[in-house]
PDB file of N, CA and C in Angstrom:
ATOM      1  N   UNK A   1       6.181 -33.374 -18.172  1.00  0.00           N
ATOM      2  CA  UNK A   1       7.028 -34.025 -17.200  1.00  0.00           C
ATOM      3  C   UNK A   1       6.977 -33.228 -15.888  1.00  0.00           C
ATOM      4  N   UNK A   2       6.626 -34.139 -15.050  1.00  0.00           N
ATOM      5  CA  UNK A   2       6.499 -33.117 -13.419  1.00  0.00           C
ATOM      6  C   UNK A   2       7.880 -33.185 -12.751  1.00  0.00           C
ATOM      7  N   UNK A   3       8.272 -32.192 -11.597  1.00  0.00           N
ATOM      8  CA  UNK A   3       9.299 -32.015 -11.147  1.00  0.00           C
ATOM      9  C   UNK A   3      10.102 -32.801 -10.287  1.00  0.00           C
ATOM     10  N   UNK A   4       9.109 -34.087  -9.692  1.00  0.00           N
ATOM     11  CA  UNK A   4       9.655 -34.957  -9.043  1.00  0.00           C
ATOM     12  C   UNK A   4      10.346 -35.950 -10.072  1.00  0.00           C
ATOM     13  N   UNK A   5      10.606 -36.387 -11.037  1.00  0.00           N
ATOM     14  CA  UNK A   5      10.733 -37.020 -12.230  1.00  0.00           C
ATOM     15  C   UNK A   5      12.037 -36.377 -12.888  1.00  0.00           C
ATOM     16  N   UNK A   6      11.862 -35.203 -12.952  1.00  0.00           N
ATOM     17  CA  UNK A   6      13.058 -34.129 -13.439  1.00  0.00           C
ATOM     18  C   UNK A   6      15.005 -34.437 -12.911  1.00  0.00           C
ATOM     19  N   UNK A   7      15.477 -33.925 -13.881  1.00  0.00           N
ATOM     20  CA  UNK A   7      16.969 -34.284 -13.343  1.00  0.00           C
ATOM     21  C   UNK A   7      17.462 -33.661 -12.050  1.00  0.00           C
ATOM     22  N   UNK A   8      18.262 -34.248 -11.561  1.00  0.00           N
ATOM     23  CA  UNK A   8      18.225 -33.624  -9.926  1.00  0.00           C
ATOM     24  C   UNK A   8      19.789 -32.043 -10.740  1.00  0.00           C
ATOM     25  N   UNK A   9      19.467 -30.960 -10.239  1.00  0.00           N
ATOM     26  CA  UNK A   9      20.617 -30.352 -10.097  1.00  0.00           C
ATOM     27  C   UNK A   9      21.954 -30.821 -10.011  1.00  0.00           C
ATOM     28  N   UNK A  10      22.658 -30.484 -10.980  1.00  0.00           N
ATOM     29  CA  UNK A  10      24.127 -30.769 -10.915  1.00  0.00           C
ATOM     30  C   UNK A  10      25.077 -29.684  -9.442  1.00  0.00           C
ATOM     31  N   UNK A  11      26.314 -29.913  -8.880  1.00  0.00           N
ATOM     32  CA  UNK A  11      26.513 -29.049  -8.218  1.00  0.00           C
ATOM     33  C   UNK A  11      26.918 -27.514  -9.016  1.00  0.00           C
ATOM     34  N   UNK A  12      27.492 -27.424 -10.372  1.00  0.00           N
ATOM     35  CA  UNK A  12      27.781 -26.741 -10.628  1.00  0.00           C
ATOM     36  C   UNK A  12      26.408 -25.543 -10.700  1.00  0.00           C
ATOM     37  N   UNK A  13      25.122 -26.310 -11.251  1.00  0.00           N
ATOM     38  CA  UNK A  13      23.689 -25.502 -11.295  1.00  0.00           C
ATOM     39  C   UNK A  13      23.747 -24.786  -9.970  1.00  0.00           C
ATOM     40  N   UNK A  14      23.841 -25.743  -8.936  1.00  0.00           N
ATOM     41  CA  UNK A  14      23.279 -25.424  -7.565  1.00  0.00           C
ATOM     42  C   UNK A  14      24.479 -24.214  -6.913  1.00  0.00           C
ATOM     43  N   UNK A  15      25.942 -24.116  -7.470  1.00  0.00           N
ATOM     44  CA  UNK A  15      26.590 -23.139  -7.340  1.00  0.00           C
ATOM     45  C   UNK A  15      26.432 -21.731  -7.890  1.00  0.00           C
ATOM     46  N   UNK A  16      25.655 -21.675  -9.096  1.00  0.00           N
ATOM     47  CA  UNK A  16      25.395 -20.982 -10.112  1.00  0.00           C
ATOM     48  C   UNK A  16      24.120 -20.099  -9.217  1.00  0.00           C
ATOM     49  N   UNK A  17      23.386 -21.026  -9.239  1.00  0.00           N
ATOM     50  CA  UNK A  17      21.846 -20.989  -8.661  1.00  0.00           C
ATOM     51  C   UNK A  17      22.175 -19.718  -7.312  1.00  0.00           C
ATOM     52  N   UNK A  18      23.071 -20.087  -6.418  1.00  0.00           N
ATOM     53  CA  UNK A  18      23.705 -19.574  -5.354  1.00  0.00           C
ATOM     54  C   UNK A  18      23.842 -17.861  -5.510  1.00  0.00           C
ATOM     55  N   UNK A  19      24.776 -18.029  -6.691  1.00  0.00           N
ATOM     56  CA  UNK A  19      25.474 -16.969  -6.486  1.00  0.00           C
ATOM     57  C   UNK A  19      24.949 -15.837  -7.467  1.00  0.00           C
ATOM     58  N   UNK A  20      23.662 -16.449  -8.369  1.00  0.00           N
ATOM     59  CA  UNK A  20      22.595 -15.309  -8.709  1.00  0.00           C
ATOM     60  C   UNK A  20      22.011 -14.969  -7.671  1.00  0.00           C
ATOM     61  N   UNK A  21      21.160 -15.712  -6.972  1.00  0.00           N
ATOM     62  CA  UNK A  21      20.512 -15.402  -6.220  1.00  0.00           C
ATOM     63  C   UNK A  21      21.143 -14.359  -4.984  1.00  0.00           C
ATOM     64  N   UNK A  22      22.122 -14.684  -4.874  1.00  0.00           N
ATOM     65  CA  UNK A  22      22.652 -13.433  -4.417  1.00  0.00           C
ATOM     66  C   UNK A  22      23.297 -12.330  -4.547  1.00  0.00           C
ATOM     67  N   UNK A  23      23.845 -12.264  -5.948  1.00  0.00           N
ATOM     68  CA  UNK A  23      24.201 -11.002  -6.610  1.00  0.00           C
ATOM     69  C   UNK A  23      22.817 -10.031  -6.912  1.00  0.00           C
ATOM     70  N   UNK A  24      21.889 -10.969  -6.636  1.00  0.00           N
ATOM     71  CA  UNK A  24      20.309 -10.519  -7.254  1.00  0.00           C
ATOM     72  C   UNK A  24      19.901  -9.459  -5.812  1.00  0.00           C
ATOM     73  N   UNK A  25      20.554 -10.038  -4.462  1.00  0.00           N
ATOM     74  CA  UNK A  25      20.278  -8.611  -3.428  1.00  0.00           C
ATOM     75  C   UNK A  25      20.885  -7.887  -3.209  1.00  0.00           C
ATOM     76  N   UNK A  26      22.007  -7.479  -4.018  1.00  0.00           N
ATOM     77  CA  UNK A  26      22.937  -6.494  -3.937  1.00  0.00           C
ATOM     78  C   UNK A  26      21.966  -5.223  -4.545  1.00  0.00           C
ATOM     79  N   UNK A  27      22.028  -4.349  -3.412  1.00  0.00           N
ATOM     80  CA  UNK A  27      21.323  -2.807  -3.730  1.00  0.00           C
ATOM     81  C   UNK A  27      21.412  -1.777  -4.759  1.00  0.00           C
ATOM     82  N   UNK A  28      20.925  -1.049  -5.312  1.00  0.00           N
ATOM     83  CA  UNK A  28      21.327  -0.403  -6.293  1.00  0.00           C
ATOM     84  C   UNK A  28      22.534   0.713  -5.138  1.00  0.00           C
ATOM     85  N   UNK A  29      23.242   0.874  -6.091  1.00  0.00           N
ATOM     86  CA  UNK A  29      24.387   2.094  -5.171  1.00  0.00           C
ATOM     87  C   UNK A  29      25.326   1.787  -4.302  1.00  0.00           C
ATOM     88  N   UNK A  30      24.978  -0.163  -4.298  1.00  0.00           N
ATOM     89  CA  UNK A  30      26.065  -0.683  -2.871  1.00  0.00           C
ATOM     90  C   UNK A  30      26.996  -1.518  -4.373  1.00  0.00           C
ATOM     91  N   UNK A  31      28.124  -1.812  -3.447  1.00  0.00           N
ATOM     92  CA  UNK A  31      29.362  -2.563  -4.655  1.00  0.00           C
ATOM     93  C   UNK A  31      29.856  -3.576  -3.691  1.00  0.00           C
ATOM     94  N   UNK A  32      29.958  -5.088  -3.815  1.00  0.00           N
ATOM     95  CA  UNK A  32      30.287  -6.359  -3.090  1.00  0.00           C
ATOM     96  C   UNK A  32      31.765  -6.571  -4.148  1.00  0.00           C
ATOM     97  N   UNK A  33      32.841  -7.091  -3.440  1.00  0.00           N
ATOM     98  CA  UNK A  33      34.044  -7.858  -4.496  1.00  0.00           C
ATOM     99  C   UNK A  33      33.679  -9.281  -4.912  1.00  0.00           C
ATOM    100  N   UNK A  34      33.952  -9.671  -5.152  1.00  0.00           N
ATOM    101  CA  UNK A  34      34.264 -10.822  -5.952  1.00  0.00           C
ATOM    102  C   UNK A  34      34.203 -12.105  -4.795  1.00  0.00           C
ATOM    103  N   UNK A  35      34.951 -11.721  -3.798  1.00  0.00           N
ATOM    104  CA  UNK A  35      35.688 -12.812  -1.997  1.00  0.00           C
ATOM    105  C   UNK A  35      34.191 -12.785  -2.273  1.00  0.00           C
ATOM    106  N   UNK A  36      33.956 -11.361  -1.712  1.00  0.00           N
ATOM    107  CA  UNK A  36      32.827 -11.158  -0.577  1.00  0.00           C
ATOM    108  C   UNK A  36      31.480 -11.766  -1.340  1.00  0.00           C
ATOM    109  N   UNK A  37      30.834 -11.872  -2.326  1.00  0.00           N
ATOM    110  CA  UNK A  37      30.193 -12.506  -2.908  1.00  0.00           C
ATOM    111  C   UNK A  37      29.930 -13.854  -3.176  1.00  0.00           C
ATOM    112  N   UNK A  38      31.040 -14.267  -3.135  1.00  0.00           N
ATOM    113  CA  UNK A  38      31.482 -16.219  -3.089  1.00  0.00           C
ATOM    114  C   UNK A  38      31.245 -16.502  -1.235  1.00  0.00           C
ATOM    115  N   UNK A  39      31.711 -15.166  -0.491  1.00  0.00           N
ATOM    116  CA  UNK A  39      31.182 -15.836   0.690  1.00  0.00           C
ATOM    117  C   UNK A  39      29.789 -15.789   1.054  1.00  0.00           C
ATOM    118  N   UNK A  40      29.448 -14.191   0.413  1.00  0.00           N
ATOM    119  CA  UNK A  40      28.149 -14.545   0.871  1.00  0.00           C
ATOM    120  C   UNK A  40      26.837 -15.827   0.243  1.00  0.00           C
ATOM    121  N   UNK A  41      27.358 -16.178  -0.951  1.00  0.00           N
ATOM    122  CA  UNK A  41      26.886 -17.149  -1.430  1.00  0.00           C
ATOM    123  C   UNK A  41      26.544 -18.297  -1.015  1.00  0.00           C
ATOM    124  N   UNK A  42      27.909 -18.544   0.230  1.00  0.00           N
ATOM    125  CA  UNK A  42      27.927 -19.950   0.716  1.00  0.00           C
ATOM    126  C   UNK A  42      28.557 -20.605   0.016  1.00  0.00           C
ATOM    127  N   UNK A  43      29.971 -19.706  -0.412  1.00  0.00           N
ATOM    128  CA  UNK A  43      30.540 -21.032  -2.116  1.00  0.00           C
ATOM    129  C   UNK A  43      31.800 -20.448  -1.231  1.00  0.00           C
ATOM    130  N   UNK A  44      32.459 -20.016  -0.191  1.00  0.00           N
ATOM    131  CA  UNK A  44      34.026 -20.220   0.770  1.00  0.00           C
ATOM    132  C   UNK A  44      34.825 -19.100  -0.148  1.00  0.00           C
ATOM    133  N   UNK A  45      36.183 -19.826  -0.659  1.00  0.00           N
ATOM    134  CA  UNK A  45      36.956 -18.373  -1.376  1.00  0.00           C
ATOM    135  C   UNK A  45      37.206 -18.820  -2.659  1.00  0.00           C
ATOM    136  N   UNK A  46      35.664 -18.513  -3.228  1.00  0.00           N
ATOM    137  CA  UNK A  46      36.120 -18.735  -4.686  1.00  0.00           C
ATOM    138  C   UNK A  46      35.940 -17.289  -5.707  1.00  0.00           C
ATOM    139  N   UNK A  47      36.699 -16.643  -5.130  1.00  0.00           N
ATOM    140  CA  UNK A  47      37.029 -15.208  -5.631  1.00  0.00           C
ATOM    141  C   UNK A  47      36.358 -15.440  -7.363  1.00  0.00           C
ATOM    142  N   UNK A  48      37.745 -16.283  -7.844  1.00  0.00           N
ATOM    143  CA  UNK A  48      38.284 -16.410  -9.178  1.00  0.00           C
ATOM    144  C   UNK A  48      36.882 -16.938 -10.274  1.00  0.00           C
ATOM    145  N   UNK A  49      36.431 -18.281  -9.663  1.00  0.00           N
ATOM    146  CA  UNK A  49      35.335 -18.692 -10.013  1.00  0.00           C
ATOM    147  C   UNK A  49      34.203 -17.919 -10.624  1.00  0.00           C
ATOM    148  N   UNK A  50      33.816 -16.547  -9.281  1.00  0.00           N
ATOM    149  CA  UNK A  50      32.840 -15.783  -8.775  1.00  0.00           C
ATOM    150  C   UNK A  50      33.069 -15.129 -10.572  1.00  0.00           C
ATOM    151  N   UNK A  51      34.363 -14.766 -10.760  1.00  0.00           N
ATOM    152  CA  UNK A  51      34.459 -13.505 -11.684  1.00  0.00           C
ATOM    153  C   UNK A  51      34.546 -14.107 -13.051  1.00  0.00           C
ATOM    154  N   UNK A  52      34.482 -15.837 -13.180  1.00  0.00           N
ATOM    155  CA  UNK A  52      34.525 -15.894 -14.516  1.00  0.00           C
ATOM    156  C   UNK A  52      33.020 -16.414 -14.649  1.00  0.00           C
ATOM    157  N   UNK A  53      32.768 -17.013 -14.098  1.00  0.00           N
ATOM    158  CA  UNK A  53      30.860 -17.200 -14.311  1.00  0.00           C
ATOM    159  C   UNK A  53      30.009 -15.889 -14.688  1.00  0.00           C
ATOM    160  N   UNK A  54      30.664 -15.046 -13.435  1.00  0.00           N
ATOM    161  CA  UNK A  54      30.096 -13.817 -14.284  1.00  0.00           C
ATOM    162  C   UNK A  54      30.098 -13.187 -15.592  1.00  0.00           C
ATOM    163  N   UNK A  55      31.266 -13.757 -16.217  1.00  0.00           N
ATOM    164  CA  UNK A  55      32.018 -12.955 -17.043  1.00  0.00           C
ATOM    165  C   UNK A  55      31.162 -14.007 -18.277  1.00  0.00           C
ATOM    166  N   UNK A  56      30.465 -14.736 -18.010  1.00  0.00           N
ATOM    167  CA  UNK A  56      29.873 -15.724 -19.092  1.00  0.00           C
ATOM    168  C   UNK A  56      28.083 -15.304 -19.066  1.00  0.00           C
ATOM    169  N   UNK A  57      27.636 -14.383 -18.028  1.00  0.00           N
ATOM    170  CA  UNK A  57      26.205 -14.052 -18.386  1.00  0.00           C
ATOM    171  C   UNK A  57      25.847 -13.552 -19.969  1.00  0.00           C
ATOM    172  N   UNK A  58      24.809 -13.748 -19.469  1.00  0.00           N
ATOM    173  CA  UNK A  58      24.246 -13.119 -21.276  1.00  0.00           C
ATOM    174  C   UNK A  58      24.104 -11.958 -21.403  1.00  0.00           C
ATOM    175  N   UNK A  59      24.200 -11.300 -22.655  1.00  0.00           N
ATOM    176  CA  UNK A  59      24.584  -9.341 -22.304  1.00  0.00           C
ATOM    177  C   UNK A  59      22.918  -8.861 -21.795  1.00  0.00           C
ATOM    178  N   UNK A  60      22.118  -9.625 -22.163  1.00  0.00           N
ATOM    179  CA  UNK A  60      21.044  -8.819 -21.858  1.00  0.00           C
ATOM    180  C   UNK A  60      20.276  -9.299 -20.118  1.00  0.00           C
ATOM    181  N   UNK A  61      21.639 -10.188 -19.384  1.00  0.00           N
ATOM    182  CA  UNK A  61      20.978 -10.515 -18.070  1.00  0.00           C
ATOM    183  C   UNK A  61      20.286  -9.108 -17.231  1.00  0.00           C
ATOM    184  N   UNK A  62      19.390  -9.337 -16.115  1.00  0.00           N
ATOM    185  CA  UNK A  62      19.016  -8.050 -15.784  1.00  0.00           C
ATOM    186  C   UNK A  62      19.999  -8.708 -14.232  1.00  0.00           C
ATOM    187  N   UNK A  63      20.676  -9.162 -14.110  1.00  0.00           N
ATOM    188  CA  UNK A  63      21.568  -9.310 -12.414  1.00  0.00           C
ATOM    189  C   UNK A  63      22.627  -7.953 -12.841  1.00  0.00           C
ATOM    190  N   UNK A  64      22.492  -7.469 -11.728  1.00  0.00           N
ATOM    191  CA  UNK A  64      23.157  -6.014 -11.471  1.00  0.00           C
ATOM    192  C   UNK A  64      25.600  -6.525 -11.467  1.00  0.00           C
ATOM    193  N   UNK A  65      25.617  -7.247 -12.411  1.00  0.00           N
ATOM    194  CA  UNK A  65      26.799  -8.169 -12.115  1.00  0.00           C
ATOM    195  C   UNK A  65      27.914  -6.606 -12.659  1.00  0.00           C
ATOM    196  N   UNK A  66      27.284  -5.134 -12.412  1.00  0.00           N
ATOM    197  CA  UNK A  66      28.505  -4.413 -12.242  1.00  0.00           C
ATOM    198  C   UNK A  66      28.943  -3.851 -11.431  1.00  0.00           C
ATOM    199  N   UNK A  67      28.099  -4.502 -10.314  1.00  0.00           N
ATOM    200  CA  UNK A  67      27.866  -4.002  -8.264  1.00  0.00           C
ATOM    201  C   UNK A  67      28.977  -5.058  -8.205  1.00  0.00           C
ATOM    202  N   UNK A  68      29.798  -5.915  -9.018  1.00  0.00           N
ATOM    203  CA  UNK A  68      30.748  -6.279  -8.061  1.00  0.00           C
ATOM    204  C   UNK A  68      32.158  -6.029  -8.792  1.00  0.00           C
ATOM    205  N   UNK A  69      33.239  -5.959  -7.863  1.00  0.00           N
ATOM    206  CA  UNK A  69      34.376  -5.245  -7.933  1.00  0.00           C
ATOM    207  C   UNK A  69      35.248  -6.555  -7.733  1.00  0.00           C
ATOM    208  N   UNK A  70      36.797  -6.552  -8.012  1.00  0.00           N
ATOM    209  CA  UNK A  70      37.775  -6.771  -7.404  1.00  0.00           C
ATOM    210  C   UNK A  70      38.420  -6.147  -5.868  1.00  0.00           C
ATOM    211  N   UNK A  71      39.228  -6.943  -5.359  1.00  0.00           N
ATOM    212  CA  UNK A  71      39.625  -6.765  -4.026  1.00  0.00           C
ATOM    213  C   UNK A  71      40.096  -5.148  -4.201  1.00  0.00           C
ATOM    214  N   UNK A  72      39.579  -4.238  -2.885  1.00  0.00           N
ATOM    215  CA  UNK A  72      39.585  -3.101  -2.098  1.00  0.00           C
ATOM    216  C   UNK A  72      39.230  -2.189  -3.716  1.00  0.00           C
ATOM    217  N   UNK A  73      37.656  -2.526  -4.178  1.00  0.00           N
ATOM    218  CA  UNK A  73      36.992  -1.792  -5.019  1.00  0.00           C
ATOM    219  C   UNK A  73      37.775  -1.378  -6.583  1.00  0.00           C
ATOM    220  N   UNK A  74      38.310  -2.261  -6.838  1.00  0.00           N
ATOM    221  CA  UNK A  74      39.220  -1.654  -7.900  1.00  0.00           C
ATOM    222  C   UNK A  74      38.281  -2.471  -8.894  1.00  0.00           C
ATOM    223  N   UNK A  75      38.076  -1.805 -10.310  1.00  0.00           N
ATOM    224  CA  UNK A  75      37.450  -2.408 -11.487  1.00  0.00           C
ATOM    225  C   UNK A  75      38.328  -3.261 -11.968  1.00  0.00           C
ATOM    226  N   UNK A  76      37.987  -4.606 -12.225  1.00  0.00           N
ATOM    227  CA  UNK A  76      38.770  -5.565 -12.384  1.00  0.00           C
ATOM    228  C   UNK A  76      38.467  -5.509 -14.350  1.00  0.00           C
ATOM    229  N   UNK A  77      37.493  -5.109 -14.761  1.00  0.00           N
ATOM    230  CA  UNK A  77      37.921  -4.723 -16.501  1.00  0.00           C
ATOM    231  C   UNK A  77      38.168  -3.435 -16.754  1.00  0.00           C
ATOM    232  N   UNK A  78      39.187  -3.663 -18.274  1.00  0.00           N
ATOM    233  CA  UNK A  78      39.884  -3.053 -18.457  1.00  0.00           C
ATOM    234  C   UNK A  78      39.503  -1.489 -18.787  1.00  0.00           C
ATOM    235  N   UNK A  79      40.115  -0.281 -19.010  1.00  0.00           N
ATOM    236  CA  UNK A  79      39.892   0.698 -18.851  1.00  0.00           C
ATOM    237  C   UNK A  79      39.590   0.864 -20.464  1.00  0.00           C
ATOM    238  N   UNK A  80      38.478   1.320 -21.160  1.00  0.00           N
ATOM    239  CA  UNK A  80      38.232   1.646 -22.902  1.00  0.00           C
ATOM    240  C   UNK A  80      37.706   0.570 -23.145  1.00  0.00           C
ATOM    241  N   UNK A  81      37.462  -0.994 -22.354  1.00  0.00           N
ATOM    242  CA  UNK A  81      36.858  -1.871 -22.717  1.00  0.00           C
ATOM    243  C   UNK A  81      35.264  -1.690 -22.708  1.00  0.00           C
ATOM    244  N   UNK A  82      34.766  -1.756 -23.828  1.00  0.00           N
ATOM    245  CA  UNK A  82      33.218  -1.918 -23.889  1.00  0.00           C
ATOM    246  C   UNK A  82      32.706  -2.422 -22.371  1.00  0.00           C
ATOM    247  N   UNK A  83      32.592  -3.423 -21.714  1.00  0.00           N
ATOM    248  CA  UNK A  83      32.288  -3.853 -20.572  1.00  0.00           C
ATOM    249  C   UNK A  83      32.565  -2.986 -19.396  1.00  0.00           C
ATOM    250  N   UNK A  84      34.074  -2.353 -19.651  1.00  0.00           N
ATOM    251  CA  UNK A  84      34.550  -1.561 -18.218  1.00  0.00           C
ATOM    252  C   UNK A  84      34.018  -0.802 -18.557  1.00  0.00           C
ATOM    253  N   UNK A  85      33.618   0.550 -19.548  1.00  0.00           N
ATOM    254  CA  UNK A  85      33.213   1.492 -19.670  1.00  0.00           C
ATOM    255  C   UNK A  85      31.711   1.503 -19.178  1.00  0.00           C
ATOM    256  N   UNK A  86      30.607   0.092 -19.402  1.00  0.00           N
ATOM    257  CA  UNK A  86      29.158   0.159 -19.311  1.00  0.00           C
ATOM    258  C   UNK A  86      29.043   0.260 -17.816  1.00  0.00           C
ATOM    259  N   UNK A  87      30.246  -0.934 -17.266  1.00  0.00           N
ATOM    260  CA  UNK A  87      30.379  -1.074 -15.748  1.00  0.00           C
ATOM    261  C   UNK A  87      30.434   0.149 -14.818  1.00  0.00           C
ATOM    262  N   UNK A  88      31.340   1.121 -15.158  1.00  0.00           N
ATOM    263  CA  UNK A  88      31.415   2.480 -14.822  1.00  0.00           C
ATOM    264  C   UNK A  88      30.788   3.185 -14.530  1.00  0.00           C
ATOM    265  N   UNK A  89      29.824   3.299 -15.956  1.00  0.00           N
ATOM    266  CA  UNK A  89      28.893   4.251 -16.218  1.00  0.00           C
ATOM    267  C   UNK A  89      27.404   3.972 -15.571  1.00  0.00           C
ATOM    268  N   UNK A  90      27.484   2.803 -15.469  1.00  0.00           N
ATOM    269  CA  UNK A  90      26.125   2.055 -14.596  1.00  0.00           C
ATOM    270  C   UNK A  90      26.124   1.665 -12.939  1.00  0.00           C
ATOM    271  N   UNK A  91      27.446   2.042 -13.038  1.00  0.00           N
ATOM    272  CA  UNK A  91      27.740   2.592 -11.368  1.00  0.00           C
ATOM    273  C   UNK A  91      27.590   4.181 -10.526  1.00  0.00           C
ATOM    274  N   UNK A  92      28.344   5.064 -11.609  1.00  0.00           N
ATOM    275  CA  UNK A  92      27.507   6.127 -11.719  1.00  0.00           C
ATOM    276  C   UNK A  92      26.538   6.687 -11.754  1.00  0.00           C
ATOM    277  N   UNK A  93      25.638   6.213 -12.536  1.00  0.00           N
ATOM    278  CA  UNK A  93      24.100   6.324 -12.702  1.00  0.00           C
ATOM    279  C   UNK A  93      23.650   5.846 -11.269  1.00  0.00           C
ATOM    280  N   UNK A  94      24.289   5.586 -10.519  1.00  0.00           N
ATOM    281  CA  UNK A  94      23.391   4.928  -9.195  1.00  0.00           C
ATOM    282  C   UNK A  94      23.835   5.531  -8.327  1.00  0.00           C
ATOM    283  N   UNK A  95      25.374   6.590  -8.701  1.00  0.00           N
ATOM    284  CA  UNK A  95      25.520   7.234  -7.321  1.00  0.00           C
ATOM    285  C   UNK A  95      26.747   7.038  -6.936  1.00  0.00           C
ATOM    286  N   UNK A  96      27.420   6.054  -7.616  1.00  0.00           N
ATOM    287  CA  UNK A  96      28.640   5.909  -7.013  1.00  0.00           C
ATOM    288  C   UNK A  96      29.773   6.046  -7.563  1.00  0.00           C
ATOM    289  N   UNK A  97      30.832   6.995  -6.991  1.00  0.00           N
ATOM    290  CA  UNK A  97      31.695   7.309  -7.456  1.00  0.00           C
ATOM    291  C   UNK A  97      32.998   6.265  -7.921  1.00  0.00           C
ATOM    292  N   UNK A  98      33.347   6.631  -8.947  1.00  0.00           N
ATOM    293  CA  UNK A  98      34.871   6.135  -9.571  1.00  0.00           C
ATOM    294  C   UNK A  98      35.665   7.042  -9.815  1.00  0.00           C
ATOM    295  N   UNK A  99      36.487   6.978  -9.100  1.00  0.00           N
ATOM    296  CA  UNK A  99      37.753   7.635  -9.230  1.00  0.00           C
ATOM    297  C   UNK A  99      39.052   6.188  -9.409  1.00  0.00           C
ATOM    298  N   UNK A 100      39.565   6.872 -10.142  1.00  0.00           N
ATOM    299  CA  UNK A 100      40.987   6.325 -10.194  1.00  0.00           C
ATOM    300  C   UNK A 100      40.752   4.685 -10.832  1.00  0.00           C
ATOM    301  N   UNK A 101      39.612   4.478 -11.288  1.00  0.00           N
ATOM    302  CA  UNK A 101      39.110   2.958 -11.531  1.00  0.00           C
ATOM    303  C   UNK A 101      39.202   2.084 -10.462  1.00  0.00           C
ATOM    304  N   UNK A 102      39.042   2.498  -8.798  1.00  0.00           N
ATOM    305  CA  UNK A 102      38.426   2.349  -7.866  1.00  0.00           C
ATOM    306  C   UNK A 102      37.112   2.677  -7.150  1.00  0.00           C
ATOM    307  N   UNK A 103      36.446   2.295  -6.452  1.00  0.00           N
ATOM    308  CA  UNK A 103      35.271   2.739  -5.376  1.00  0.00           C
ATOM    309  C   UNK A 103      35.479   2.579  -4.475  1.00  0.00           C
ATOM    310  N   UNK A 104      35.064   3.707  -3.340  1.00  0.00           N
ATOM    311  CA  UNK A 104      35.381   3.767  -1.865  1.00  0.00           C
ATOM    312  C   UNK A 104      34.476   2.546  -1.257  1.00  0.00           C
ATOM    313  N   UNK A 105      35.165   1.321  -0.852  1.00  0.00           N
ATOM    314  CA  UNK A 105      34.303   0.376  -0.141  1.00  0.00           C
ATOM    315  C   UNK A 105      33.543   0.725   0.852  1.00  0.00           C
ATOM    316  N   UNK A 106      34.403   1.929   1.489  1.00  0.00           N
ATOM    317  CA  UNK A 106      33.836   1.971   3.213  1.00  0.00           C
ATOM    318  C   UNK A 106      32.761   2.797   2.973  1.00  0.00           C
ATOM    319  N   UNK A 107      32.811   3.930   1.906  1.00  0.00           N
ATOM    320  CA  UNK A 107      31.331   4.529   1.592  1.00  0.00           C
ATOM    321  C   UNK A 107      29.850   3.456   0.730  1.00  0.00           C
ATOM    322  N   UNK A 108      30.758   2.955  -0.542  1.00  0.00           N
ATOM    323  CA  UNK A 108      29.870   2.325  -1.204  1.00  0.00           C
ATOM    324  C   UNK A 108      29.445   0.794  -0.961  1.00  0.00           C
ATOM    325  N   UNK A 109      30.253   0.091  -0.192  1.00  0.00           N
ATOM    326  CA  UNK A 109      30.113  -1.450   0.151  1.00  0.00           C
ATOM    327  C   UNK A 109      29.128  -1.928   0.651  1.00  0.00           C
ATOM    328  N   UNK A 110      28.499  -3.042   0.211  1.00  0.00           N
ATOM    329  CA  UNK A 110      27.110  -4.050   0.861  1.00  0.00           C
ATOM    330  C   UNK A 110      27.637  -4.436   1.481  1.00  0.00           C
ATOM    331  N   UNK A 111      26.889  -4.263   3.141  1.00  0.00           N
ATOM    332  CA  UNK A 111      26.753  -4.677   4.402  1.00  0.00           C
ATOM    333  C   UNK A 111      25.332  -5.644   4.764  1.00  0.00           C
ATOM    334  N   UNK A 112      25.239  -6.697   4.052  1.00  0.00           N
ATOM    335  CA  UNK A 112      23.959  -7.140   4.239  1.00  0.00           C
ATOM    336  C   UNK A 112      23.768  -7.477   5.863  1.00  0.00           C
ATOM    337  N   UNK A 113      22.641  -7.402   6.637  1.00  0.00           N
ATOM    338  CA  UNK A 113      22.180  -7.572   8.095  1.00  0.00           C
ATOM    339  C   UNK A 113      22.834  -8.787   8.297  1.00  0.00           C
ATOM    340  N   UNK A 114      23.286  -8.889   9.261  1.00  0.00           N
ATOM    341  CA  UNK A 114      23.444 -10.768   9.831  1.00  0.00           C
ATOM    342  C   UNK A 114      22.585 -11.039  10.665  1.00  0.00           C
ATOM    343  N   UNK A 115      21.819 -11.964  10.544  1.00  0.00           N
ATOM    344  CA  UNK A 115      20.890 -12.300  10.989  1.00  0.00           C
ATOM    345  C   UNK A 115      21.033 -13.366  12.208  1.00  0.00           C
ATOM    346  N   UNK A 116      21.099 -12.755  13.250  1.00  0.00           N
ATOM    347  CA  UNK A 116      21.569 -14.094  14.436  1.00  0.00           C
ATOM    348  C   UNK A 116      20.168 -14.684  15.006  1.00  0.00           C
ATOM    349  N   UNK A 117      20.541 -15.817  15.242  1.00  0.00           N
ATOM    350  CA  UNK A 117      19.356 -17.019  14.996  1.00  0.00           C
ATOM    351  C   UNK A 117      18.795 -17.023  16.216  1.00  0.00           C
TER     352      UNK A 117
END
């Protein structure tokens, strides 16, 4: 079956589609929230959305989905949770500090270029 023939994308795919593709340029060592990810996506303020789609990848995805935080860098899972602990520790490994089950945005935060047209 060729691709012109194929089912057209649902919006939810094409939201999905979005917001890998851009969790996918988040740097090793930089940390985006949750807002800031739904905006940069092009998906407005879907904070909430952002963090449960994530929360449904498959354990063995390779998207870096522990570069993103809750609002002003705070780890939004829980502290001894299997997940918060990998999240942590795989933030570390890249350089970036946790303290307090926060990260310093203004040191560690993705600033992607804006590109004026």
């Amino acid at each position: 079956m060729n691709d012109v023939t194929s089912e057209p994308e649902s919006p939810a795919q094409i939201r999905r589609t979005a917001l890998y593709l851009t969790l996918a340029q988040v740097p090793e060592g930089k940390v985006v929230s949750y807002g800031q990810l739904a905006q940069l996506a092009g998906l407005g303020r879907a904070a909430r959305w952002v963090g449960r789609t994530l929360s449904q990848l498959p354990s063995d995805t390779t998207l870096p989905w522990h570069r993103v935080l809750g609002a002003g860098g705070r780890i939004s899972l829980p502290v001894g949770s299997a997940s918060g602990d990998e999240q942590r520790a795989r933030l570390r490994t890249e350089g970036v500090s946790v303290l307090n089950n926060r990260v310093d945005i203004q040191r560690h935060g993705w600033r992607p270029v804006e590109h004026s047209g």
